[in-house]
Protein backbone atom coordinates (compact mmCIF):
# COMPACT_ATOMS: atom_id res chain seq x y z
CA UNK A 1 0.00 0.00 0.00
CA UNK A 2 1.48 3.91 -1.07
CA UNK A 3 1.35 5.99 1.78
CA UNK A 4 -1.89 7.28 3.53
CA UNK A 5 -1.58 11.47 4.34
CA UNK A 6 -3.21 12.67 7.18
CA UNK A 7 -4.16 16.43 7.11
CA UNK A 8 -4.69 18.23 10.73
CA UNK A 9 -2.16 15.45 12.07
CA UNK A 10 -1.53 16.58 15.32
CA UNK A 11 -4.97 17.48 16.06
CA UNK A 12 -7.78 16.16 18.31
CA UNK A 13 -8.70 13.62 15.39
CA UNK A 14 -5.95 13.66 13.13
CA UNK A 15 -3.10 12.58 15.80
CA UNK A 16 -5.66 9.18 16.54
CA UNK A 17 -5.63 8.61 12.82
CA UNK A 18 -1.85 9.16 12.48
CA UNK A 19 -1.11 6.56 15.66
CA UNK A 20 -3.83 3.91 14.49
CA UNK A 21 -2.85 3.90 10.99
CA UNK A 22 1.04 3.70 12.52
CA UNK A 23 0.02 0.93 14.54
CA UNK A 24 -1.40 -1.19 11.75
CA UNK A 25 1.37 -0.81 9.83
CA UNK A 26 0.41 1.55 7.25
CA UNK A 27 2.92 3.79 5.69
CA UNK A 28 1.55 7.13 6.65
CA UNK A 29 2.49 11.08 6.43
CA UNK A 30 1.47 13.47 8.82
CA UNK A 31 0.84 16.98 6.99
CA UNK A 32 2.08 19.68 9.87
CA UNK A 33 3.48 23.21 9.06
CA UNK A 34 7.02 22.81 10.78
CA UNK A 35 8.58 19.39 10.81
CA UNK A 36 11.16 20.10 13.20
CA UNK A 37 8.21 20.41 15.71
CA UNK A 38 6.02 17.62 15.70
CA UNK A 39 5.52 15.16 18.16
CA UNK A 40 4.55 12.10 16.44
CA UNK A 41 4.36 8.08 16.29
CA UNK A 42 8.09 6.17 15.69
CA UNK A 43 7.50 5.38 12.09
CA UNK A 44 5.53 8.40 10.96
CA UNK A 45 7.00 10.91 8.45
CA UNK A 46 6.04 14.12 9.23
CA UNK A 47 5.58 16.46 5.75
CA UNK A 48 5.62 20.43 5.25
CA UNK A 49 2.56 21.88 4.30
CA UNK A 50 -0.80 24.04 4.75
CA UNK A 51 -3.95 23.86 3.73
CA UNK A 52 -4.29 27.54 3.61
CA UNK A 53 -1.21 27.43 1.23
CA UNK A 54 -2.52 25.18 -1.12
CA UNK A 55 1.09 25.73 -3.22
CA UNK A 56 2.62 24.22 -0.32
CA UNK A 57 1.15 20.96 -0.80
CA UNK A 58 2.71 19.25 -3.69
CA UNK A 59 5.60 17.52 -2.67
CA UNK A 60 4.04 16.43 0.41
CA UNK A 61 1.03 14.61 -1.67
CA UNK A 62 4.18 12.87 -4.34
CA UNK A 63 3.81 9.36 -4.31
CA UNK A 64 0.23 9.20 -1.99
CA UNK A 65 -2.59 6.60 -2.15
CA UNK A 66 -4.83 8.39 -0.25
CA UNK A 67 -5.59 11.11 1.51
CA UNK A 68 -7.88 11.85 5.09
CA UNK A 69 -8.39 15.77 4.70
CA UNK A 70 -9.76 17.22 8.20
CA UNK A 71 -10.04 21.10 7.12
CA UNK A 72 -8.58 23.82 9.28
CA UNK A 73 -11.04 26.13 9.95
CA UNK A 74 -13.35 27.10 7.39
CA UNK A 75 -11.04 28.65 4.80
CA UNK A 76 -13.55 28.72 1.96
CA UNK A 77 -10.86 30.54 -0.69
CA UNK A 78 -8.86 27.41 -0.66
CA UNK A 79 -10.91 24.96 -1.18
CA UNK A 80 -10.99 24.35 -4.67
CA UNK A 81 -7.23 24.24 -5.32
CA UNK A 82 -6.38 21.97 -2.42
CA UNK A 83 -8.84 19.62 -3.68
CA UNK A 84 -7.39 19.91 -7.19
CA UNK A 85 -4.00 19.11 -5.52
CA UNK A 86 -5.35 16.17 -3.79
CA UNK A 87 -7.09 14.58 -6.83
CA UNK A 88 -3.77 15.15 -8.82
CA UNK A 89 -1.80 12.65 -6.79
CA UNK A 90 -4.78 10.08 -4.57
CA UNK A 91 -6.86 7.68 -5.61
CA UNK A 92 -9.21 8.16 -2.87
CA UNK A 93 -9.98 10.67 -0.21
CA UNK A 94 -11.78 10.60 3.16
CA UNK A 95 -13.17 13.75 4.13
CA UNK A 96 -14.43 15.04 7.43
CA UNK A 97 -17.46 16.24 6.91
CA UNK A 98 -19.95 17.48 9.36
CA UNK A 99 -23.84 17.40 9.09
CA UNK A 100 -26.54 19.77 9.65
CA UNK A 101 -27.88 20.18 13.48
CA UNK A 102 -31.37 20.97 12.24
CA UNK A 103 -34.35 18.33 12.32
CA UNK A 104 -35.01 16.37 10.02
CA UNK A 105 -31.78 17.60 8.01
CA UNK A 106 -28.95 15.13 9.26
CA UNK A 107 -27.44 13.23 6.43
CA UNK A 108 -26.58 16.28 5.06
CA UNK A 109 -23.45 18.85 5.60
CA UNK A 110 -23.26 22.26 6.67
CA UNK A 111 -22.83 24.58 3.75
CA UNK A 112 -18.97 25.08 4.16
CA UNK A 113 -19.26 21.33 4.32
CA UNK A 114 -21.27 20.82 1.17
CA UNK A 115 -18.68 22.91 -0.76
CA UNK A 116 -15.51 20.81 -0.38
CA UNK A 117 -17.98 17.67 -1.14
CA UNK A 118 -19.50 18.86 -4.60
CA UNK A 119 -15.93 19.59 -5.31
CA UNK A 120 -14.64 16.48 -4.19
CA UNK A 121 -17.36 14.58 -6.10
CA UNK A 122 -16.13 16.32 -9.41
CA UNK A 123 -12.69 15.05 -9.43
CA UNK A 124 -13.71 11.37 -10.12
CA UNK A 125 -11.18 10.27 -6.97
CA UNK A 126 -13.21 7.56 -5.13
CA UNK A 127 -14.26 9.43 -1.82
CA UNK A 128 -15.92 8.27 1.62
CA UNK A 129 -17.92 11.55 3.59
CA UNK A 130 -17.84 11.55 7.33
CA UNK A 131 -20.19 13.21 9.49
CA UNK A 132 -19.95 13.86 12.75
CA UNK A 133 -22.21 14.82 15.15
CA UNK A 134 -21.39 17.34 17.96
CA UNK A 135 -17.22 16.71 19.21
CA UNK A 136 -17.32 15.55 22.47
CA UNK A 137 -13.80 17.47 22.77
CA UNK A 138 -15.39 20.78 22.00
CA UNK A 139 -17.09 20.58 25.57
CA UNK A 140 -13.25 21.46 27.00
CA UNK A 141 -14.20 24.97 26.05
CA UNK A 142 -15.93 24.88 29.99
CA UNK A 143 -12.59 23.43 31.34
CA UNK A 144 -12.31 27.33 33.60
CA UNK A 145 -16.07 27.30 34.61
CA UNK A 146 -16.17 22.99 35.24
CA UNK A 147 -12.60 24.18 37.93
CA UNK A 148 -14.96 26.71 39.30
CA UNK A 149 -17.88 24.76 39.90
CA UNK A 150 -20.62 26.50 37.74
CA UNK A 151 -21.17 26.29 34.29
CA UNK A 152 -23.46 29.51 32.96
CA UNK A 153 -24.21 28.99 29.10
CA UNK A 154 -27.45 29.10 27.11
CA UNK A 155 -29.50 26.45 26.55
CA UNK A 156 -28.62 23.85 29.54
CA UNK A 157 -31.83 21.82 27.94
CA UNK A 158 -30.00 21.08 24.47
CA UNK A 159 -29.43 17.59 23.90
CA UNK A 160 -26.97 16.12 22.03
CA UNK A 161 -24.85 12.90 20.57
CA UNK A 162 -21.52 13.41 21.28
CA UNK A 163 -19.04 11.89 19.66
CA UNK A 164 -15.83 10.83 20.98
CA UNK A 165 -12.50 11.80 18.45
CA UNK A 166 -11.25 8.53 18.84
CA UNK A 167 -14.20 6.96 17.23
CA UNK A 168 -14.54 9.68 14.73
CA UNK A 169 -10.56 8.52 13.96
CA UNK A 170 -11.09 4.97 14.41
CA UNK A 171 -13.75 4.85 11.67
CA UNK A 172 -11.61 7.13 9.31
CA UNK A 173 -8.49 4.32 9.66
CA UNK A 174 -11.59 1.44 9.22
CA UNK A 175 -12.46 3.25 6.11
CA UNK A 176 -8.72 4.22 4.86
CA UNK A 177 -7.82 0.49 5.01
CA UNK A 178 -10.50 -1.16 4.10
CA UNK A 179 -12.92 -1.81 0.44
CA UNK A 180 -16.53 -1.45 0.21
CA UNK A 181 -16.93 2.41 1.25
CA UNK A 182 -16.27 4.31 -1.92
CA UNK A 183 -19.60 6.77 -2.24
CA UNK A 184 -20.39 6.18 0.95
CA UNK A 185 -21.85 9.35 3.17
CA UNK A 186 -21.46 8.20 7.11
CA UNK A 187 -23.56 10.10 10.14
CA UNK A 188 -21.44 9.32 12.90
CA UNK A 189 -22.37 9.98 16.16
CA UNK A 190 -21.78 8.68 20.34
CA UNK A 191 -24.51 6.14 21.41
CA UNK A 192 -26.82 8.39 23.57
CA UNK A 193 -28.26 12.06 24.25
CA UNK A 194 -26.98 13.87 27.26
CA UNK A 195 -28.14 17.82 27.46
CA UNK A 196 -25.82 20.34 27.97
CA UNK A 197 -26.82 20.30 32.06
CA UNK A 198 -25.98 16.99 32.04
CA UNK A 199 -23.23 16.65 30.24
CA UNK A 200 -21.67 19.54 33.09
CA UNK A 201 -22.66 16.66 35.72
CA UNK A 202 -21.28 14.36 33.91
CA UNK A 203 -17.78 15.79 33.72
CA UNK A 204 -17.81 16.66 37.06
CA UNK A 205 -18.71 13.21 38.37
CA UNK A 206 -15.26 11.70 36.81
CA UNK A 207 -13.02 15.09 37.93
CA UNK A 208 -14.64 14.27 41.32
CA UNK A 209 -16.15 17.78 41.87
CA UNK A 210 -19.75 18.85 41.75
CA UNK A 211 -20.76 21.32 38.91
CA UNK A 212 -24.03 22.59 38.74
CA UNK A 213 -24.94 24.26 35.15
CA UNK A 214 -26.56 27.88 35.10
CA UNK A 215 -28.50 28.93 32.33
CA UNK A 216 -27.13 32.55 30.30
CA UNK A 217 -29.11 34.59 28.42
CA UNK A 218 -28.86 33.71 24.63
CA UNK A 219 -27.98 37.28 23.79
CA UNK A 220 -24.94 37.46 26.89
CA UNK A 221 -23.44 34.78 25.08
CA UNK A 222 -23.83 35.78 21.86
CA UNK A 223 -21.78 38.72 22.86
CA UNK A 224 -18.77 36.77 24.11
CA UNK A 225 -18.91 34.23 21.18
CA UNK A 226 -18.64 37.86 19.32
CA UNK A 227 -15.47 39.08 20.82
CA UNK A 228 -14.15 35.50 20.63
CA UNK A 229 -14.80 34.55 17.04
CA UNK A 230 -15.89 37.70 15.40
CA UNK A 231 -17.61 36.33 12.54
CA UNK A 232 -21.46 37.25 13.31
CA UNK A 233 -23.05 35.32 10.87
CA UNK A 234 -21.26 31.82 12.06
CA UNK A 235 -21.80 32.65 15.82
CA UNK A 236 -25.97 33.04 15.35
CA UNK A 237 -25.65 29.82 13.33
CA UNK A 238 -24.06 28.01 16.01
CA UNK A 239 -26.78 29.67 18.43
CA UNK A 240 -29.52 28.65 16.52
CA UNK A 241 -28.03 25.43 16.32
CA UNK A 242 -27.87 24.77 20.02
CA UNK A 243 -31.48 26.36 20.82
CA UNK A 244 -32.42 23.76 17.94
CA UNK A 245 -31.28 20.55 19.72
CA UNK A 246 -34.09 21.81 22.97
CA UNK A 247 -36.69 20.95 21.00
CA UNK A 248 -35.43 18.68 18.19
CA UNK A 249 -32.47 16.84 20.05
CA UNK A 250 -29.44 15.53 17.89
CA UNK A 251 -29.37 12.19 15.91
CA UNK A 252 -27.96 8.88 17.16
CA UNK A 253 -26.96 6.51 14.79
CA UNK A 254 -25.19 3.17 14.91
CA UNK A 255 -23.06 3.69 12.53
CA UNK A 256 -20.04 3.22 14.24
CA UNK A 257 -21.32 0.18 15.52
CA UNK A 258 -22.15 -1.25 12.32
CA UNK A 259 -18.48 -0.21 10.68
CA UNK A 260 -16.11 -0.99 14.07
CA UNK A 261 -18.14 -4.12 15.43
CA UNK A 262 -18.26 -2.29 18.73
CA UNK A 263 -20.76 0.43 19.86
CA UNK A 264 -20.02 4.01 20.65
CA UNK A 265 -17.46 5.10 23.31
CA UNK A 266 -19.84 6.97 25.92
CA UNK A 267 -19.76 10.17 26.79
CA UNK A 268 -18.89 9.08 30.40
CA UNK A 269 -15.77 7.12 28.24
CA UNK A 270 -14.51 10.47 26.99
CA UNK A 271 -15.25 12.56 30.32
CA UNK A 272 -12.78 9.95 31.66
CA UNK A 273 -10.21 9.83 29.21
CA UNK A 274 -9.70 13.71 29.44
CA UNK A 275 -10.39 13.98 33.36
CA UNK A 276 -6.89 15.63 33.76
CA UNK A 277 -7.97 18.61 31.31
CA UNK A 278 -10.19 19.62 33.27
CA UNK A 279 -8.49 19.54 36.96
């Protein structure tokens, strides 16, 4: 088998896809943007490049079978050439995806998401979609307030599938190294609905601390997610989003059952696993 490259290598899904497909035995190359300073697997070569730079990316995709392509950010200007690159040298390429929080809408991708797939789709490479629901990781974002002992954001009563990155990774090596998933669109998500209130207990229960949740005003946190991430038109989306799942609560599949053989890691799994973050 050519080598496998793994875009967003050191990050919270990539680095699990760089280590499992290391541990199988599969020649793989981890896309960073200095060499000198990544910490990866014995066995891994780590390759120059940036997705932003789309320029930057030929001589790490020479000689490539396939590619997993996590996207950094939502750099929309770059899409189309690093695709081109991509399809100039692979045969196949797994994308993460995401998919759409509204009901009734979940098999298919946010619009960002639908962008890189119609232009994925044109370049005839053989290609496998992954869609996530809701990162279990992203809930490290309360880390200060879960120390504290009170979590205040908006809608406590959301409820969501989590997904833990190690499945999310461990289903992109299943599908990187194995036949049959060519066209194939996969909702991916953890194996039950915790709200955001719970979620908060949750964590707290395997830090050993009790963490009550306190609801904030939509519009209080709309002008923190402001300062933070500036763009005004992503941060109602997201809002909207999470007032959404209240009434309409996020999809649970089995998907990663079906694919792995083994069901979902549990929220309570991942609360676990990253218990240290959050002390």
């Amino acid at each position: 088998m050519n080598d496998i490259l793994v875009t967003g290598a050191t990050g919270n899904v990539g680095r699990h896809v760089v280590s499992q497909l290391a541990e199988a035995g599969i020649p793989v190359r981890a896309l960073v943007r200095d060499p000198s300073r990544a910490t990866l697997p014995d066995g891994v070569q780590a390759v120059r490049g940036d997705l932003t730079a789309p320029e930057t990316l030929e001589p790490a995709l020479r000689g490539v079978d396939a590619v997993f392509l996590i996207w950094p950010g939502f750099a929309a200007e770059t899409a189309e050439p690093v695709v081109e690159a991509v399809a100039k040298h692979a045969r196949r390429v797994v994308y993460l995806s995401a998919h759409v929080p509204a009901a009734g809408d979940d098999d298919e991708p946010t619009i960002f998401h639908q962008q890189v797939e119609r232009l994925i789709r044109r370049t005839g490479m053989a290609w496998t979609f992954l869609r996530p629901s809701g990162f279990a990781v992203n809930t490290l974002g309360w880390a200060d307030q879960i120390r504290q002992g009170v979590v205040r954001w908006p809608f406590g009563a959301a409820s969501r599938s989590l997904i833990h990155e190690k499945d999310i990774a461990a289903v992109g090596t299943h599908v990187l190294t194995s036949a049959g998933h060519a066209g194939a669109a996969y909702v991916i998500t953890g194996p039950e609905r915790l709200t955001q209130a719970e979620q908060v207990r949750v964590i707290g229960e395997a830090v050993g601390r009790e963490v009550r949740w306190e609801d904030m005003p939509p519009q209080e946190a709309r002008e923190l997610l402001l300062a933070s991430w500036g763009d005004p038109g992503f941060v109602d989306g997201a809002l909207r989003g999470w007032e959404s799942f209240v009434t309409s609560p996020e999809t649970i599949t089995d998907t990663v059952e079906g694919l792995l053989g083994r069901p979902a890691l549990a929220f309570r799994q991942w609360a676990e696993d990253h218990a240290a973050d959050f002390r």
